[in-house]
N, C-alpha and C. Protein backbone atom coordinates (compact mmCIF):
# COMPACT_ATOMS: atom_id res chain seq x y z
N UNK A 1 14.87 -0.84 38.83
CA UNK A 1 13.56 -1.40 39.07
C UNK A 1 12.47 -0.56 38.40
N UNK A 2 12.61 0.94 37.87
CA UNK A 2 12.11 1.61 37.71
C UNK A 2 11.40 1.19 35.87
N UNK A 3 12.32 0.63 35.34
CA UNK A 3 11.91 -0.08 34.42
C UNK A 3 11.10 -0.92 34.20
N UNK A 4 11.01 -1.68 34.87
CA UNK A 4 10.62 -2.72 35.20
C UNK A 4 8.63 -2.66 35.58
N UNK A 5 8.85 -1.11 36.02
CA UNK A 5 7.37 -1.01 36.81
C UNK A 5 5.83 -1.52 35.51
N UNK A 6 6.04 -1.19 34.74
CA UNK A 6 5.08 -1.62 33.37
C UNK A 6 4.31 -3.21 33.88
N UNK A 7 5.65 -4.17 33.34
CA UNK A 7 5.53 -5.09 33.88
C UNK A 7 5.23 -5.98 35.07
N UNK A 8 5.81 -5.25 36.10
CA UNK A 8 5.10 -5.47 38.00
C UNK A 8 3.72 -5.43 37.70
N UNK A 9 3.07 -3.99 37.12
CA UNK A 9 1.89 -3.94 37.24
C UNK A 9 1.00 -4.97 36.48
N UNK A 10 1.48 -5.03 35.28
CA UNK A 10 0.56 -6.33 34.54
C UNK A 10 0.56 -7.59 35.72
N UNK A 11 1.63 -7.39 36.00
CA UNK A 11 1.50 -9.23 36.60
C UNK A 11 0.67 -9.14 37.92
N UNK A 12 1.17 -7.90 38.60
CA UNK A 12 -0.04 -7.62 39.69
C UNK A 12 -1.54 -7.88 39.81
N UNK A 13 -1.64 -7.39 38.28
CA UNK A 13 -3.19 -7.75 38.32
C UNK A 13 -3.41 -8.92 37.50
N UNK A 14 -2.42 -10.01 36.96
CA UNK A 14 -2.65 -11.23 36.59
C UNK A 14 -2.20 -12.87 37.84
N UNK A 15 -1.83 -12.03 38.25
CA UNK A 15 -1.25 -13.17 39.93
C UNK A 15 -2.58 -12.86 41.00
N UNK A 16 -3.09 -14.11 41.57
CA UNK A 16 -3.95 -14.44 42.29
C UNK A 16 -3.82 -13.80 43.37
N UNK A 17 -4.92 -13.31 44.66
CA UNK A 17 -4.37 -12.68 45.70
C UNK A 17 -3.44 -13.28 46.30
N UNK A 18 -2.99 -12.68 47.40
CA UNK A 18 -1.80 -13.07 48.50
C UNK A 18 -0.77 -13.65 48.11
N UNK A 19 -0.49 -13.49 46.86
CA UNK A 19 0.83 -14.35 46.83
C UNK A 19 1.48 -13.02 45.92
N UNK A 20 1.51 -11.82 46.36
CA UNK A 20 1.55 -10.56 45.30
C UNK A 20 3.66 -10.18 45.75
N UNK A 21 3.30 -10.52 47.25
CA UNK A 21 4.43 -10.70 48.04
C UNK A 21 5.81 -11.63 47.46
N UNK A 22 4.88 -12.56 47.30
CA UNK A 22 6.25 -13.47 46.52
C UNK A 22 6.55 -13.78 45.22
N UNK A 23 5.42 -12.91 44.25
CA UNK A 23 5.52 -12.97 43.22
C UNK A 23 6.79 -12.06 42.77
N UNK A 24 6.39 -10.35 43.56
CA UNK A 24 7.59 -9.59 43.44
C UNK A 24 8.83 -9.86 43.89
N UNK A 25 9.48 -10.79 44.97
CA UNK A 25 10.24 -10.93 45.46
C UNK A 25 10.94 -11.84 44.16
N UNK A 26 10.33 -12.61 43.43
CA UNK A 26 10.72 -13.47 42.52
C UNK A 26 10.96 -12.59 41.33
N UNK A 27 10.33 -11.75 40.74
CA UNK A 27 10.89 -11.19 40.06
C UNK A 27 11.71 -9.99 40.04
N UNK A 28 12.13 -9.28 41.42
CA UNK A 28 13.12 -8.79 41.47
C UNK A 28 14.76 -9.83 41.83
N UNK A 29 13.94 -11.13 41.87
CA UNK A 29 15.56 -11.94 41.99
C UNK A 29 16.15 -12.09 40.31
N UNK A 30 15.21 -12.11 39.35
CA UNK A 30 15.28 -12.51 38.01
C UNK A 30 15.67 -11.20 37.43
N UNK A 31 15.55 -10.11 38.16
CA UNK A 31 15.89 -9.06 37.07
C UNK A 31 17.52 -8.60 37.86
N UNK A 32 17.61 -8.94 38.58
CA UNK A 32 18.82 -8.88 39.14
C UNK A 32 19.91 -9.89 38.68
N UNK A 33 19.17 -10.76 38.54
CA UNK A 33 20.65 -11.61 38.08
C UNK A 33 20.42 -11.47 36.18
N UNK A 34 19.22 -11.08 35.62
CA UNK A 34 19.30 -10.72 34.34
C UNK A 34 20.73 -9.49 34.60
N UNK A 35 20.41 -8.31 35.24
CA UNK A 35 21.33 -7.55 35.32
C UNK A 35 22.59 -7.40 35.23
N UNK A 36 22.42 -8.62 36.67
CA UNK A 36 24.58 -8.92 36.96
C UNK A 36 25.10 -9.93 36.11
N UNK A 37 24.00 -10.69 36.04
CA UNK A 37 24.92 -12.26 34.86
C UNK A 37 24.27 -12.70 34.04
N UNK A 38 22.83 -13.00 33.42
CA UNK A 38 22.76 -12.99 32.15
C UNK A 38 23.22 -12.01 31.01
N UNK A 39 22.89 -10.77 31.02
CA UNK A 39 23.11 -9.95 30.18
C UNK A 39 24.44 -9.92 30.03
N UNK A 40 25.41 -9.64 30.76
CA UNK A 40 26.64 -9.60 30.22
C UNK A 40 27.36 -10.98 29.81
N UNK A 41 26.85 -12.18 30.24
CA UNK A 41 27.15 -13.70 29.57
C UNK A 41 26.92 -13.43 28.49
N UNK A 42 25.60 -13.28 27.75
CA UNK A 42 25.05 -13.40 26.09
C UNK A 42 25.71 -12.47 25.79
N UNK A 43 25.94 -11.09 26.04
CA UNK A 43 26.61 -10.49 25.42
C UNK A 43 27.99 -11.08 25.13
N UNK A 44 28.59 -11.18 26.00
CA UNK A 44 30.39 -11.76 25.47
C UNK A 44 29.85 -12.89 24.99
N UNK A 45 28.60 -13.83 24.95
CA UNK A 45 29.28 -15.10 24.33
C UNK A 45 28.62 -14.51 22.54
N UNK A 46 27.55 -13.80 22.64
CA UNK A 46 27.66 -13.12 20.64
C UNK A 46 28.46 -12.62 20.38
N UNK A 47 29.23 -11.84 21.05
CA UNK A 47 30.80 -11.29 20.88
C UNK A 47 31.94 -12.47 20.03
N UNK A 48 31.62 -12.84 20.99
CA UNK A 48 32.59 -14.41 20.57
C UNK A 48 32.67 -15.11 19.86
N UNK A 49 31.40 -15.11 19.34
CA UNK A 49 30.51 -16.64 18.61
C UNK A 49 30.47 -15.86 17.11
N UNK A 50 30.34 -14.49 17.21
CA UNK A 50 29.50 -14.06 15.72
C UNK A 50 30.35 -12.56 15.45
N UNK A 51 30.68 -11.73 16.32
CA UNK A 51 31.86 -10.57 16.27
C UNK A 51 33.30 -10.51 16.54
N UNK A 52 33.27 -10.78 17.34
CA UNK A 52 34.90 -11.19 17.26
C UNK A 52 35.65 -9.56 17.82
N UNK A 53 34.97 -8.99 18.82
CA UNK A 53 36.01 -7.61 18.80
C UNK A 53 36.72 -8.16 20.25
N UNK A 54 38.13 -7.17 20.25
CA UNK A 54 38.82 -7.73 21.37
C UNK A 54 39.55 -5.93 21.77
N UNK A 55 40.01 -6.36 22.43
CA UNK A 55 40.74 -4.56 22.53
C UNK A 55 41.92 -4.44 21.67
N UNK A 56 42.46 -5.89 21.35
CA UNK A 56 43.09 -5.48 19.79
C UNK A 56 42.67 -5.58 18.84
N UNK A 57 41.28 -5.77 18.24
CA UNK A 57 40.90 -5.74 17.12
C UNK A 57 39.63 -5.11 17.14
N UNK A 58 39.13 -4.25 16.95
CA UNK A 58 38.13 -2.86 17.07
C UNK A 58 37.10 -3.17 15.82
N UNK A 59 37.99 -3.99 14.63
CA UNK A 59 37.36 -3.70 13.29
C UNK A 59 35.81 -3.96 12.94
N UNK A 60 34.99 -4.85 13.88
CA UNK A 60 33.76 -5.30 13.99
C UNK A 60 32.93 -4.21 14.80
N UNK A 61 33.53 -3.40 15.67
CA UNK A 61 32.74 -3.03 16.53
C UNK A 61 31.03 -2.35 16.17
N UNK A 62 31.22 -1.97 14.98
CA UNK A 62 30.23 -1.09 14.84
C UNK A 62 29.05 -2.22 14.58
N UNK A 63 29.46 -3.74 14.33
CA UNK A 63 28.30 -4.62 14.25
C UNK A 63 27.50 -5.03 15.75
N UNK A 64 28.59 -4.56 16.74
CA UNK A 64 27.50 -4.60 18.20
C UNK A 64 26.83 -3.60 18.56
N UNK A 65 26.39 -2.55 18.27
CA UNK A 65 25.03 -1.61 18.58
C UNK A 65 24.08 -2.35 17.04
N UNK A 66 24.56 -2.54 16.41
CA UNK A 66 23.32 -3.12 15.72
C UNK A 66 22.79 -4.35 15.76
N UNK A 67 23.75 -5.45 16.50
CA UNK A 67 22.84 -6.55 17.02
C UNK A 67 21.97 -6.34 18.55
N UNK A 68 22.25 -4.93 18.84
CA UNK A 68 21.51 -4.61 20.28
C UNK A 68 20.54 -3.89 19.49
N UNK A 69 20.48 -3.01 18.71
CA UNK A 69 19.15 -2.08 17.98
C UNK A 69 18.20 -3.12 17.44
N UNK A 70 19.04 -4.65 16.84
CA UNK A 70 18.19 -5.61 16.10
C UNK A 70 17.53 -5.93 17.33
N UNK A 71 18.04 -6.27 18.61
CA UNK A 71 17.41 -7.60 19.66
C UNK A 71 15.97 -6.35 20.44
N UNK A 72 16.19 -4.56 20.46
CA UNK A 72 15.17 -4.20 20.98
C UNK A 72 13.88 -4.20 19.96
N UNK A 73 14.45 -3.82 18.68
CA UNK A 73 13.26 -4.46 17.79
C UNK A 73 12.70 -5.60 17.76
N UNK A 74 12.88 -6.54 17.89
CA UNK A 74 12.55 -7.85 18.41
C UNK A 74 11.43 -7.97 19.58
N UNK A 75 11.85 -7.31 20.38
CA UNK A 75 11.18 -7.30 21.74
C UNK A 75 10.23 -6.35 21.31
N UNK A 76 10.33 -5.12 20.72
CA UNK A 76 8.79 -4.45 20.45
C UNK A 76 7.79 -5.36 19.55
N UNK A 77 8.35 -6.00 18.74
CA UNK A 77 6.94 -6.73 17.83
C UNK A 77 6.62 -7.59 19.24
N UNK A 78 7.18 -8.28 19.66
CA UNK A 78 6.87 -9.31 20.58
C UNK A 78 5.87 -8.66 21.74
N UNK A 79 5.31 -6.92 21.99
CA UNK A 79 4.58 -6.46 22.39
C UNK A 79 2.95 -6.80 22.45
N UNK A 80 2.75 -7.39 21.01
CA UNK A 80 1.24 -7.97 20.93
C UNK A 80 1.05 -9.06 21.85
N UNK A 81 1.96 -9.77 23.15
CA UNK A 81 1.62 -10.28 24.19
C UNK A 81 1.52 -10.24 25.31
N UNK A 82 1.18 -8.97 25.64
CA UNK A 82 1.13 -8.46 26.74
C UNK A 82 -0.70 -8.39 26.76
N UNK A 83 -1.34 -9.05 27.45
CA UNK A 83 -3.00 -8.93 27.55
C UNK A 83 -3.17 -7.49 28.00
N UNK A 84 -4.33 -7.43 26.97
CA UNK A 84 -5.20 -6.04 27.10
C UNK A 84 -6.39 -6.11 28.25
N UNK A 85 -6.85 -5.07 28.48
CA UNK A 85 -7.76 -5.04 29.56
C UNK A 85 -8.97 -5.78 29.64
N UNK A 86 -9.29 -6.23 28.47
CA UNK A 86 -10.94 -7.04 28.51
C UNK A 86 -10.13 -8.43 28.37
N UNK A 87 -8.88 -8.78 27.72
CA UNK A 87 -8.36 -10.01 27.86
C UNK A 87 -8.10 -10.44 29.61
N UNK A 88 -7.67 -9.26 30.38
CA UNK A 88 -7.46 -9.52 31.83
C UNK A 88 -8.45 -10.09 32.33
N UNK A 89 -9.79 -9.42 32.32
CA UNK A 89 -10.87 -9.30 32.79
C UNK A 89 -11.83 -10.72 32.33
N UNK A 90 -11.29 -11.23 31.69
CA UNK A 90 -11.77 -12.42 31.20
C UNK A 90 -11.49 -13.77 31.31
N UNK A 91 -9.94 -13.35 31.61
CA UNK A 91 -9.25 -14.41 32.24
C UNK A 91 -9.55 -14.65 34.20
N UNK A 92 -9.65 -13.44 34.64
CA UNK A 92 -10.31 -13.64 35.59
C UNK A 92 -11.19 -13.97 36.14
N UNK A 93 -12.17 -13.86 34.80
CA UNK A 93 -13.87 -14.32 34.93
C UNK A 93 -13.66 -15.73 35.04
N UNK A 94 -12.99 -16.49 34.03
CA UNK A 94 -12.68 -17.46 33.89
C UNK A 94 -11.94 -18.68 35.09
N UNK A 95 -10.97 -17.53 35.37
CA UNK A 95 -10.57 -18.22 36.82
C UNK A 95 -11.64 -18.32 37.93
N UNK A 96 -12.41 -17.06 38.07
CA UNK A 96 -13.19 -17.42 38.82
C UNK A 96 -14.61 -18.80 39.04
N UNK A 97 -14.80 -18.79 37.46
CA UNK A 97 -15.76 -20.11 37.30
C UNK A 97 -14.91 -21.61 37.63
N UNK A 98 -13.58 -21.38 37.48
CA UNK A 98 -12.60 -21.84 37.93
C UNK A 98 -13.19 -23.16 39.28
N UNK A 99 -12.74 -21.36 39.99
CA UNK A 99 -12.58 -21.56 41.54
C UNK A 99 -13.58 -22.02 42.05
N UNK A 100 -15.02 -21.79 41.57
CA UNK A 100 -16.25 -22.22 41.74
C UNK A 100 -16.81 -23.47 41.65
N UNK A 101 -16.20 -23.48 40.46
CA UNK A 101 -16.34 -25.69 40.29
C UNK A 101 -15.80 -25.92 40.73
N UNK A 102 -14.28 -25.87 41.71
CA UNK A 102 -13.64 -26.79 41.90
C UNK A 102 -14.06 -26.87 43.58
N UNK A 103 -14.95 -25.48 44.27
CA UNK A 103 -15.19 -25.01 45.49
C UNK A 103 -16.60 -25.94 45.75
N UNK A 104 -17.35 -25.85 44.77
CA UNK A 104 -18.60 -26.99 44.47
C UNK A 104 -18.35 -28.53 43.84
N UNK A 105 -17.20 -28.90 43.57
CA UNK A 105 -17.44 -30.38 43.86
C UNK A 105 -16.93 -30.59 45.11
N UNK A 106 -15.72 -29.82 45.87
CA UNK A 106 -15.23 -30.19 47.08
C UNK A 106 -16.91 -30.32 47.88
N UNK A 107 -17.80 -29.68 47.72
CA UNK A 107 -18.49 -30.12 48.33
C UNK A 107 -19.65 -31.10 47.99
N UNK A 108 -19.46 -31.18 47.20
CA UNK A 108 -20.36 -31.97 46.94
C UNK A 108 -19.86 -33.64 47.32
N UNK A 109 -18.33 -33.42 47.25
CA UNK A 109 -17.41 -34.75 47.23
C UNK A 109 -17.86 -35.31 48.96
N UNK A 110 -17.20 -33.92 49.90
CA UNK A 110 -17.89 -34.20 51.63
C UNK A 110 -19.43 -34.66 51.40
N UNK A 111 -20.29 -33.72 50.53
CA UNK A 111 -21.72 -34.60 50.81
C UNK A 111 -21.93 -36.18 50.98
N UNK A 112 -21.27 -36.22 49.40
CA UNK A 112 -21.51 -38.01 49.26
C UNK A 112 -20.74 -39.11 50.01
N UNK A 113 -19.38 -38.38 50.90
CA UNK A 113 -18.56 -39.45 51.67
C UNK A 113 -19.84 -39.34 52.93
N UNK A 114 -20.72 -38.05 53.47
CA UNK A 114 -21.16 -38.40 54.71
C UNK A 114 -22.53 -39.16 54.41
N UNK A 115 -22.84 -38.89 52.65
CA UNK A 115 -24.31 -39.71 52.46
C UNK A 115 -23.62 -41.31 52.61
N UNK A 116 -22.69 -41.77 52.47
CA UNK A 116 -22.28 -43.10 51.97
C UNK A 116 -22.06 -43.45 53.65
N UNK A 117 -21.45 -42.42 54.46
CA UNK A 117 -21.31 -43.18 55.85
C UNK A 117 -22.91 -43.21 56.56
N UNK A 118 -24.10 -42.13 56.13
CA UNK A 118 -24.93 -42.54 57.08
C UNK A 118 -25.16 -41.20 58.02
N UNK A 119 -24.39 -40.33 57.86
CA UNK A 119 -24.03 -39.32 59.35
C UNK A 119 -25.00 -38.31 58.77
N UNK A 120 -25.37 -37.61 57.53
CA UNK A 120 -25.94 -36.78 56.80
C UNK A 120 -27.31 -36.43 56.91
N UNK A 121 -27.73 -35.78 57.43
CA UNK A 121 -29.89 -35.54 57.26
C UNK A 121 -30.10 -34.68 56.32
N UNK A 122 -31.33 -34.24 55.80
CA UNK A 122 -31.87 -33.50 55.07
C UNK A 122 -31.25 -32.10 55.34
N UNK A 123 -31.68 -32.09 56.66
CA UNK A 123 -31.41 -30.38 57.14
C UNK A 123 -30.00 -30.19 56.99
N UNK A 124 -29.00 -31.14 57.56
CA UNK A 124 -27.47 -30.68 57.02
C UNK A 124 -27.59 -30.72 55.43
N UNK A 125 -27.85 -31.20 54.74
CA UNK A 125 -27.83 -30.71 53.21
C UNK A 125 -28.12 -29.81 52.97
N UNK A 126 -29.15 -29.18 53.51
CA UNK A 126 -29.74 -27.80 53.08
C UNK A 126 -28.81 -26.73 53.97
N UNK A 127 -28.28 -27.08 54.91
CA UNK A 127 -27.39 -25.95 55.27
C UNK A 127 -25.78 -25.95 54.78
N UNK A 128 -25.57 -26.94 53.93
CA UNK A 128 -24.66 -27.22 53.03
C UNK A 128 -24.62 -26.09 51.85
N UNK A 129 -25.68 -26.27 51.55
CA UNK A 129 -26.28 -26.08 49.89
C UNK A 129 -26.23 -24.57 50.31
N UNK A 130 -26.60 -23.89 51.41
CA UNK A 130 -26.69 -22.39 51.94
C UNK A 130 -25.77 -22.11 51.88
């Protein structure tokens, strides 16, 4: 898990409150079964598909640390997607104008069902609008 911590933290501060609980719980189920059964599936099935080593035939072997040296290079270029700190901070801003329109038509939506029934006065609008 200790690996892993880089990543917890980005998502920590990209996952909405209160749900921080089940966000981690979800991704310690995904890195666990990355652990026990993806990783060693893809591995034997490129074994299979593209090397060919067996415990009687050795002669390929030296081509599997270099399709593992190729796949971590891979994953470092793929580094330029991990959001930077003013990208965080922006996306949050963003969510928050978000949350705001969608917190101000809900009300505005109750205004106009109680203007349309009749039930509504001035003064409840204005303590709406407060």
């Amino acid at each position: 898990m200790l690996i892993n911590l880089p990543l917890m933290a980005l998502v920590a501060k990209l996952i909405p409150k209160n749900i921080e609980g089940s966000t981690f719980a979800l991704m310690a189920t995904a890195d666990s079964l990355s652990w026990t059964l993806l990783q060693p599936a893809v591995g034997a099935w490129i074994n299979h598909q593209f090397v060919g080593v067996s415990k009687n035939d050795l002669s390929n072997y030296s081509m599997l640390p270099l399709i593992q040296a190729i796949a971590a290079v891979v994953f470092l270029i793929a580094l330029f997607l991990i959001p930077s700190k003013r990208q965080i901070r922006y996306f949050r801003y963003i969510r928050g104008k978000e949350i705001l329109a969608v917190k101000k038509a809900r009300r505005e939506r109750r205004k106009s069902k109680r203007r349309a029934r009749g039930i509504q006065s001035d003064e409840e609008d204005q303590l709406l609008e407060g």
